[in-house]
PDB file of N, CA and C in Angstrom:
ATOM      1  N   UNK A   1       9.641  86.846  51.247  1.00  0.00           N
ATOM      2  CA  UNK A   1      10.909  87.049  50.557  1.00  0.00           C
ATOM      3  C   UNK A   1      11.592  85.691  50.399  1.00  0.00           C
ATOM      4  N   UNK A   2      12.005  85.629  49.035  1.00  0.00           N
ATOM      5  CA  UNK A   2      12.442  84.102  49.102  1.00  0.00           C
ATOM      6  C   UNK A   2      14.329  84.056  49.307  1.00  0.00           C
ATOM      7  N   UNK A   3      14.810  83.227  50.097  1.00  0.00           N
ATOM      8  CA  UNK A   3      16.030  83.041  50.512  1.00  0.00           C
ATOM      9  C   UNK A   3      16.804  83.012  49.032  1.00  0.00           C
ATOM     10  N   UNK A   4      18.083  83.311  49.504  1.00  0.00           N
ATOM     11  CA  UNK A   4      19.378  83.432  47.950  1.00  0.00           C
ATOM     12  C   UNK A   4      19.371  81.503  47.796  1.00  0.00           C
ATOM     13  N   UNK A   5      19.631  81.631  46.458  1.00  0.00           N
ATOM     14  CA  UNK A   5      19.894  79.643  46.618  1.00  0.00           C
ATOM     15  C   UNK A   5      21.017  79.228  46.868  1.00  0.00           C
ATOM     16  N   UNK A   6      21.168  78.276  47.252  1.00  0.00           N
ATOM     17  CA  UNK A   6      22.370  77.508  48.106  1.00  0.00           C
ATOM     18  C   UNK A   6      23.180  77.191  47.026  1.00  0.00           C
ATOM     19  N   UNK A   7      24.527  77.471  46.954  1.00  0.00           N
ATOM     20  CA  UNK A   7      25.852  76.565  46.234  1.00  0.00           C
ATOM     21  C   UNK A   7      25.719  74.944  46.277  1.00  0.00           C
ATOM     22  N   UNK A   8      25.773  74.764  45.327  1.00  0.00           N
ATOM     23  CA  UNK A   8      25.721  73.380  44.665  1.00  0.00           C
ATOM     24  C   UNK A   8      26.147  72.076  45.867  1.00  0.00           C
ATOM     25  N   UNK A   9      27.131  73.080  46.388  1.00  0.00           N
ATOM     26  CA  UNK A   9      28.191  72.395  47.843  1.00  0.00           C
ATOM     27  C   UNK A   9      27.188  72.326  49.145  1.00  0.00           C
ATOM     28  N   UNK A  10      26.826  73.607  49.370  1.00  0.00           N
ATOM     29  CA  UNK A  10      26.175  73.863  50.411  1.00  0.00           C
ATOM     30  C   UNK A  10      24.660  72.463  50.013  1.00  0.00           C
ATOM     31  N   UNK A  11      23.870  72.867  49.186  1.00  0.00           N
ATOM     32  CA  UNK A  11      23.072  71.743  48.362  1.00  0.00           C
ATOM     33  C   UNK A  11      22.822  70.164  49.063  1.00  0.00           C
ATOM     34  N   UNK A  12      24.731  69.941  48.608  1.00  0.00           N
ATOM     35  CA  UNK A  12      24.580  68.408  48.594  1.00  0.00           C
ATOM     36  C   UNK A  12      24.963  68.149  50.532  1.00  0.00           C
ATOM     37  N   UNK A  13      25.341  69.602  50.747  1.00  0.00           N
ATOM     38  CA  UNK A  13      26.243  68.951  52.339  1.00  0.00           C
ATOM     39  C   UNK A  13      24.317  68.991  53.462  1.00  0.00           C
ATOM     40  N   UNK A  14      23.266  69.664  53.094  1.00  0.00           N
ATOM     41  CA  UNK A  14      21.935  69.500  53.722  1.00  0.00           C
ATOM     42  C   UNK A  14      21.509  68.095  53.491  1.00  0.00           C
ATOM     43  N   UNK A  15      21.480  68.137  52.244  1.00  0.00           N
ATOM     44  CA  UNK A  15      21.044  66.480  51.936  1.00  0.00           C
ATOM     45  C   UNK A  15      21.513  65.245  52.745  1.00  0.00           C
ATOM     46  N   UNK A  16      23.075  65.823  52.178  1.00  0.00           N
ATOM     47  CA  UNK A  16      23.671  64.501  53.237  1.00  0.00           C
ATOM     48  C   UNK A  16      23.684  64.483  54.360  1.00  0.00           C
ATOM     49  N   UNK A  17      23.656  65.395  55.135  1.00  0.00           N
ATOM     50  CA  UNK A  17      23.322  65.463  56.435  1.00  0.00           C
ATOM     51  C   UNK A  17      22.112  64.962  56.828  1.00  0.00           C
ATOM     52  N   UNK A  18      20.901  65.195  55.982  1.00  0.00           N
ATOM     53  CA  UNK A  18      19.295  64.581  56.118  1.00  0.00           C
ATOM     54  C   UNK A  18      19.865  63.257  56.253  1.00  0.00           C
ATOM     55  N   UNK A  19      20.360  62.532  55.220  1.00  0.00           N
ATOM     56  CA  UNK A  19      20.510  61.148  55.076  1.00  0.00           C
ATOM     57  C   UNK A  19      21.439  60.557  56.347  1.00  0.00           C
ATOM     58  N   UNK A  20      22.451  61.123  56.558  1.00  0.00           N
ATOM     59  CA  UNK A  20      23.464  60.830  57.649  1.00  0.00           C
ATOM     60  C   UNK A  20      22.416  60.766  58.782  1.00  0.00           C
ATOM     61  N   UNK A  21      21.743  61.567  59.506  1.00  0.00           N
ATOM     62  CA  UNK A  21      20.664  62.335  60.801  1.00  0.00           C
ATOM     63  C   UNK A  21      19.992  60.532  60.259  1.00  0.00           C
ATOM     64  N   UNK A  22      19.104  60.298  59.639  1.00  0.00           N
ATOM     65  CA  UNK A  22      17.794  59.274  59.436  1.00  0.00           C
ATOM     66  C   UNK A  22      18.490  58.206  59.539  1.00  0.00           C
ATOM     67  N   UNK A  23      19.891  58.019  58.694  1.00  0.00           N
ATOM     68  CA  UNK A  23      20.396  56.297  58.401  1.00  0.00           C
ATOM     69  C   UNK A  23      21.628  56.059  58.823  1.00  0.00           C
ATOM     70  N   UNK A  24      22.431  57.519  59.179  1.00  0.00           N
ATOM     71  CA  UNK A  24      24.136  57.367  59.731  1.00  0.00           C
ATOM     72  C   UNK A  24      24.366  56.143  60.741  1.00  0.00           C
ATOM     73  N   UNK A  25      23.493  55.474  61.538  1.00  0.00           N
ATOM     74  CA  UNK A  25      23.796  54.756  62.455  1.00  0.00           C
ATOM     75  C   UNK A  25      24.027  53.287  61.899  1.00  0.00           C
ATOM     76  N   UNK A  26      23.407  52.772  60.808  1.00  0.00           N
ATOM     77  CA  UNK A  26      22.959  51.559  60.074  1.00  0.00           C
ATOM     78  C   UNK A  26      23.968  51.594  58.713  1.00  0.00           C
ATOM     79  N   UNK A  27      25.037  52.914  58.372  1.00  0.00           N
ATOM     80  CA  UNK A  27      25.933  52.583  57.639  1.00  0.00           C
ATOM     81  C   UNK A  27      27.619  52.722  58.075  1.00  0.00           C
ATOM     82  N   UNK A  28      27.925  52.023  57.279  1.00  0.00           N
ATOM     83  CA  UNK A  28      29.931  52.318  57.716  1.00  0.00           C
ATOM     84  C   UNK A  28      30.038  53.653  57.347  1.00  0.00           C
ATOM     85  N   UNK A  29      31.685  54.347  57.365  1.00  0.00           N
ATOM     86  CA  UNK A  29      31.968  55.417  57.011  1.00  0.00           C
ATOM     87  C   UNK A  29      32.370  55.336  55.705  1.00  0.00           C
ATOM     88  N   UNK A  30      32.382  54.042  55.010  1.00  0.00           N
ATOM     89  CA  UNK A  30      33.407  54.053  53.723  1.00  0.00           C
ATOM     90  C   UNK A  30      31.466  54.055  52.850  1.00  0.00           C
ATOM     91  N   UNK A  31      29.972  53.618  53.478  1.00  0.00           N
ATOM     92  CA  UNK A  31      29.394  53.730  52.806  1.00  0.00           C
ATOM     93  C   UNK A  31      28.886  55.206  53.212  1.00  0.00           C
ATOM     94  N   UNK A  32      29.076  55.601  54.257  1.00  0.00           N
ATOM     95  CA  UNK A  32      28.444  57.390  53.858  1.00  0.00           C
ATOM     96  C   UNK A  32      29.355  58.045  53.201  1.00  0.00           C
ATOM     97  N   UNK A  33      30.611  57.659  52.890  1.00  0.00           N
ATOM     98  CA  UNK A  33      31.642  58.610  51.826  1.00  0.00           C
ATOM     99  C   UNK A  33      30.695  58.173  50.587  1.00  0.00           C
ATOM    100  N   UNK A  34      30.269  57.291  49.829  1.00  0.00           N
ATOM    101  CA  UNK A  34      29.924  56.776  48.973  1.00  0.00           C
ATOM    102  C   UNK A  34      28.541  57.356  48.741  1.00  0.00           C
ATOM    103  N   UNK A  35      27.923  57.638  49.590  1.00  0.00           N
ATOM    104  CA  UNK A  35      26.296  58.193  49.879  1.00  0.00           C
ATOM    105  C   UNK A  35      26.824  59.613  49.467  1.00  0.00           C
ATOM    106  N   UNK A  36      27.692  60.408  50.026  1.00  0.00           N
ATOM    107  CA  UNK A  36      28.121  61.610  49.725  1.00  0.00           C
ATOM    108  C   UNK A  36      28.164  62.234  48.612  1.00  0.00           C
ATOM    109  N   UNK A  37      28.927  61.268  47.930  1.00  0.00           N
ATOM    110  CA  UNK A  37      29.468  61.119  46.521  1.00  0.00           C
ATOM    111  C   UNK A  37      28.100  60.832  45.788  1.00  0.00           C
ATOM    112  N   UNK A  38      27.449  59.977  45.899  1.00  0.00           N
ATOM    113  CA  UNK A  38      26.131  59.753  45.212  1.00  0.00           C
ATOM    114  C   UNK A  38      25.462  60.783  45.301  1.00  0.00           C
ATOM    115  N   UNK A  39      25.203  61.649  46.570  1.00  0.00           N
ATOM    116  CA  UNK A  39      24.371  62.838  46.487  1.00  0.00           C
ATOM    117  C   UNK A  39      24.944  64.128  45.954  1.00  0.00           C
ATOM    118  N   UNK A  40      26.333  64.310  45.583  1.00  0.00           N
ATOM    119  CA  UNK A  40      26.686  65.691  44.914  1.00  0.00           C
ATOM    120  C   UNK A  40      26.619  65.320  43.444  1.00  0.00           C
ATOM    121  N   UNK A  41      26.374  63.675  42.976  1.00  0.00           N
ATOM    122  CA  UNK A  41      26.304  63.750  41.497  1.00  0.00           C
ATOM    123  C   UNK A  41      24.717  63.974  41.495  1.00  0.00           C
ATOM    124  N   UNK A  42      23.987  63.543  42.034  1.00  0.00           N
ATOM    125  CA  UNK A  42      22.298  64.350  41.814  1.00  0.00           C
ATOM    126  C   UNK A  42      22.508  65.394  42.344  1.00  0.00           C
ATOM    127  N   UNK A  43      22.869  66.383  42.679  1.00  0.00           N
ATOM    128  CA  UNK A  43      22.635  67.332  42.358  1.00  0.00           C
ATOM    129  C   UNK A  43      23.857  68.490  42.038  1.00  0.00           C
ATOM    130  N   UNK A  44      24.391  67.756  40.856  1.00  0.00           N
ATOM    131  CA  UNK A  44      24.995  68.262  40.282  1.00  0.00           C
ATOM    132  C   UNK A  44      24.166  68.320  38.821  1.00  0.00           C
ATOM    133  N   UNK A  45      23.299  66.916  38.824  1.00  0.00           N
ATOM    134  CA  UNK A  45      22.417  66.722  37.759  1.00  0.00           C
ATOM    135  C   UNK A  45      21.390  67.451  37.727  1.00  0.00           C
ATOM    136  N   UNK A  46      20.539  67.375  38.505  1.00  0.00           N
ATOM    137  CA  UNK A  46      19.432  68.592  39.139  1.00  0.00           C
ATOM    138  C   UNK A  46      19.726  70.113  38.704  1.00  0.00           C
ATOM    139  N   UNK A  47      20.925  70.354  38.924  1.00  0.00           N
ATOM    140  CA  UNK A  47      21.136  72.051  38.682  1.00  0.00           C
ATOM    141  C   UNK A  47      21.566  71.775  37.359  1.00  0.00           C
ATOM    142  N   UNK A  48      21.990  71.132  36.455  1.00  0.00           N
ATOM    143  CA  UNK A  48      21.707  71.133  35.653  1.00  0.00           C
ATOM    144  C   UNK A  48      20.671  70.882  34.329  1.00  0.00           C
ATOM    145  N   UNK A  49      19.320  70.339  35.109  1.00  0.00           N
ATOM    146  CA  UNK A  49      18.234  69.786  34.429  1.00  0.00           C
ATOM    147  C   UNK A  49      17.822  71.339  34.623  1.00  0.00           C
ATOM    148  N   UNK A  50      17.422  71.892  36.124  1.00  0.00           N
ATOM    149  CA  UNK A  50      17.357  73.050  36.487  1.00  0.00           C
ATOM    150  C   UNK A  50      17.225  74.331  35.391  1.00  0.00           C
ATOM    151  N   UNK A  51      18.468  74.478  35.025  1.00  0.00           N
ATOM    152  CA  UNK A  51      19.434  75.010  33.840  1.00  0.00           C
ATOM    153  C   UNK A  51      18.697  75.559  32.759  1.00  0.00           C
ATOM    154  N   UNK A  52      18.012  74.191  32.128  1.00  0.00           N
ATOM    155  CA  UNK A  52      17.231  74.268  30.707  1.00  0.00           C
ATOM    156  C   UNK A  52      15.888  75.347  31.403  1.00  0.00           C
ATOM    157  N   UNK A  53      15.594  75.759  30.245  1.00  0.00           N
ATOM    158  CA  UNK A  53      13.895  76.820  30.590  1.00  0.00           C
ATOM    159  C   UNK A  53      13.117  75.954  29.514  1.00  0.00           C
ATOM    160  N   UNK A  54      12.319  75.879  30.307  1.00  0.00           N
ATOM    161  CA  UNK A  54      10.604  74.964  29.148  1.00  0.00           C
ATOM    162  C   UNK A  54       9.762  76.284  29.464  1.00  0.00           C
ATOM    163  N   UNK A  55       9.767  76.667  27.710  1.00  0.00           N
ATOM    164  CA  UNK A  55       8.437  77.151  27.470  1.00  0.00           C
ATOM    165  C   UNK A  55       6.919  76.254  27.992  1.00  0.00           C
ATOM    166  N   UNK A  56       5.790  76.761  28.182  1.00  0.00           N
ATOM    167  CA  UNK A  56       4.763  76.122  28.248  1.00  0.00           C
ATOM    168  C   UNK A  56       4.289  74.732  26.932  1.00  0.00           C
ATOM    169  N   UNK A  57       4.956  75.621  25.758  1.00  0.00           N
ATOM    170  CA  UNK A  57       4.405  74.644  24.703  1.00  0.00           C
ATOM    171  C   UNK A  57       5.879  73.839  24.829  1.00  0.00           C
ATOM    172  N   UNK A  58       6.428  74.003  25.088  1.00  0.00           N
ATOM    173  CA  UNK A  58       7.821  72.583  24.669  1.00  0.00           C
ATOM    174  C   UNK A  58       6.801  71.346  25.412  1.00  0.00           C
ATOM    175  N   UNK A  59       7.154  70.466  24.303  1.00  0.00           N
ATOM    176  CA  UNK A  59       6.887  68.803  24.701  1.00  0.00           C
ATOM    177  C   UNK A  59       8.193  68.327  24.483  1.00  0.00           C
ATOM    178  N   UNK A  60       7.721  66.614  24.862  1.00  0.00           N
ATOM    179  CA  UNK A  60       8.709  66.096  24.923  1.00  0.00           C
ATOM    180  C   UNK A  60       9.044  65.609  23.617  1.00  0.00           C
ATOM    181  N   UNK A  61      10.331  65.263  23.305  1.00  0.00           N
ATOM    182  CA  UNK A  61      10.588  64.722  21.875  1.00  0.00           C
ATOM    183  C   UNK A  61       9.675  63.046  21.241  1.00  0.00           C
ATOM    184  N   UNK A  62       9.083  62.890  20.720  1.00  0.00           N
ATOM    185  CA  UNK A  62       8.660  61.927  20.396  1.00  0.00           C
ATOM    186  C   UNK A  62       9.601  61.378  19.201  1.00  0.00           C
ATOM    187  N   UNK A  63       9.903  59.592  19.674  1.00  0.00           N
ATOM    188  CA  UNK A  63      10.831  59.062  18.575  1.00  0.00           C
ATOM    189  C   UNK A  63      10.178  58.883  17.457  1.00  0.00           C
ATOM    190  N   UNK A  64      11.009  59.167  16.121  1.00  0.00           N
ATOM    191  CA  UNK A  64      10.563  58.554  14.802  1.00  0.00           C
ATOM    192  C   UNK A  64      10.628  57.121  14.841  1.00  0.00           C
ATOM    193  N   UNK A  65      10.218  56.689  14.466  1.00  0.00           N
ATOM    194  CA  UNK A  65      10.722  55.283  13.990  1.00  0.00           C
ATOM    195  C   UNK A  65       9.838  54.863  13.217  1.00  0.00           C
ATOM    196  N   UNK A  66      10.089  54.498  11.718  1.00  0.00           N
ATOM    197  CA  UNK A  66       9.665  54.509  10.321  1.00  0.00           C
ATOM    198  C   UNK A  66       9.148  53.028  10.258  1.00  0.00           C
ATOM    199  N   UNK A  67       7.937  53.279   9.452  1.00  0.00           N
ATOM    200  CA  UNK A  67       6.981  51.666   9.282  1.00  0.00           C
ATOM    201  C   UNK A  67       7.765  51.190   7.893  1.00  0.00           C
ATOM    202  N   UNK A  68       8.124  50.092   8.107  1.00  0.00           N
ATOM    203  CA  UNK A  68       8.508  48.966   7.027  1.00  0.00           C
ATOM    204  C   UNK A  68       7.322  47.919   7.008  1.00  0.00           C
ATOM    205  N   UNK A  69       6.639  47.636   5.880  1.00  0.00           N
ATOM    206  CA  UNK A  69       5.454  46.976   5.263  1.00  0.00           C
ATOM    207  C   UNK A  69       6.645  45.401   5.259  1.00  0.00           C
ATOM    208  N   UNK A  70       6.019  44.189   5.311  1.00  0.00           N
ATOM    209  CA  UNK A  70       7.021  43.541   4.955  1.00  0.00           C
ATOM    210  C   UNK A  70       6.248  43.088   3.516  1.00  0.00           C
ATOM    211  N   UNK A  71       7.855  42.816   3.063  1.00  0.00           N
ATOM    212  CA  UNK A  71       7.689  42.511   1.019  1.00  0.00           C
ATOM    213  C   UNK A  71       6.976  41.466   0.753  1.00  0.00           C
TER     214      UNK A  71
END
């Protein structure tokens, strides 16, 4: 049975805690506020990449960009 998914909040407060637990000792508090902040904007991004559904056939967009011969 697979668990309900975690709030976006709940999300970023595991993460940071991973990171705090491995590196909290080797940073200030003004850089784990900053680490904090860095980790609720990924995954704020994440649940939103998340978001989109890819069919099997979606590719990725390939750019145009038009051949000019020179004159």
């Amino acid at each position: 049975m697979t668990p309900p998914p975690l709030t976006a909040s709940a999300e970023a407060e595991r993460l940071f805690a991973l990171v705090r637990d491995r590196h909290g000792d080797r940073l200030t508090p003004e850089q784990l506020d900053g680490v904090r902040k860095g980790i609720e904007g990924v995954v704020q991004a994440a649940r939103a990449l998340r978001a989109v559904r890819l069919d099997n056939s979606d590719e990725p967009m390939q750019p145009f960009v038009p051949y000019r011969a020179d004159p």
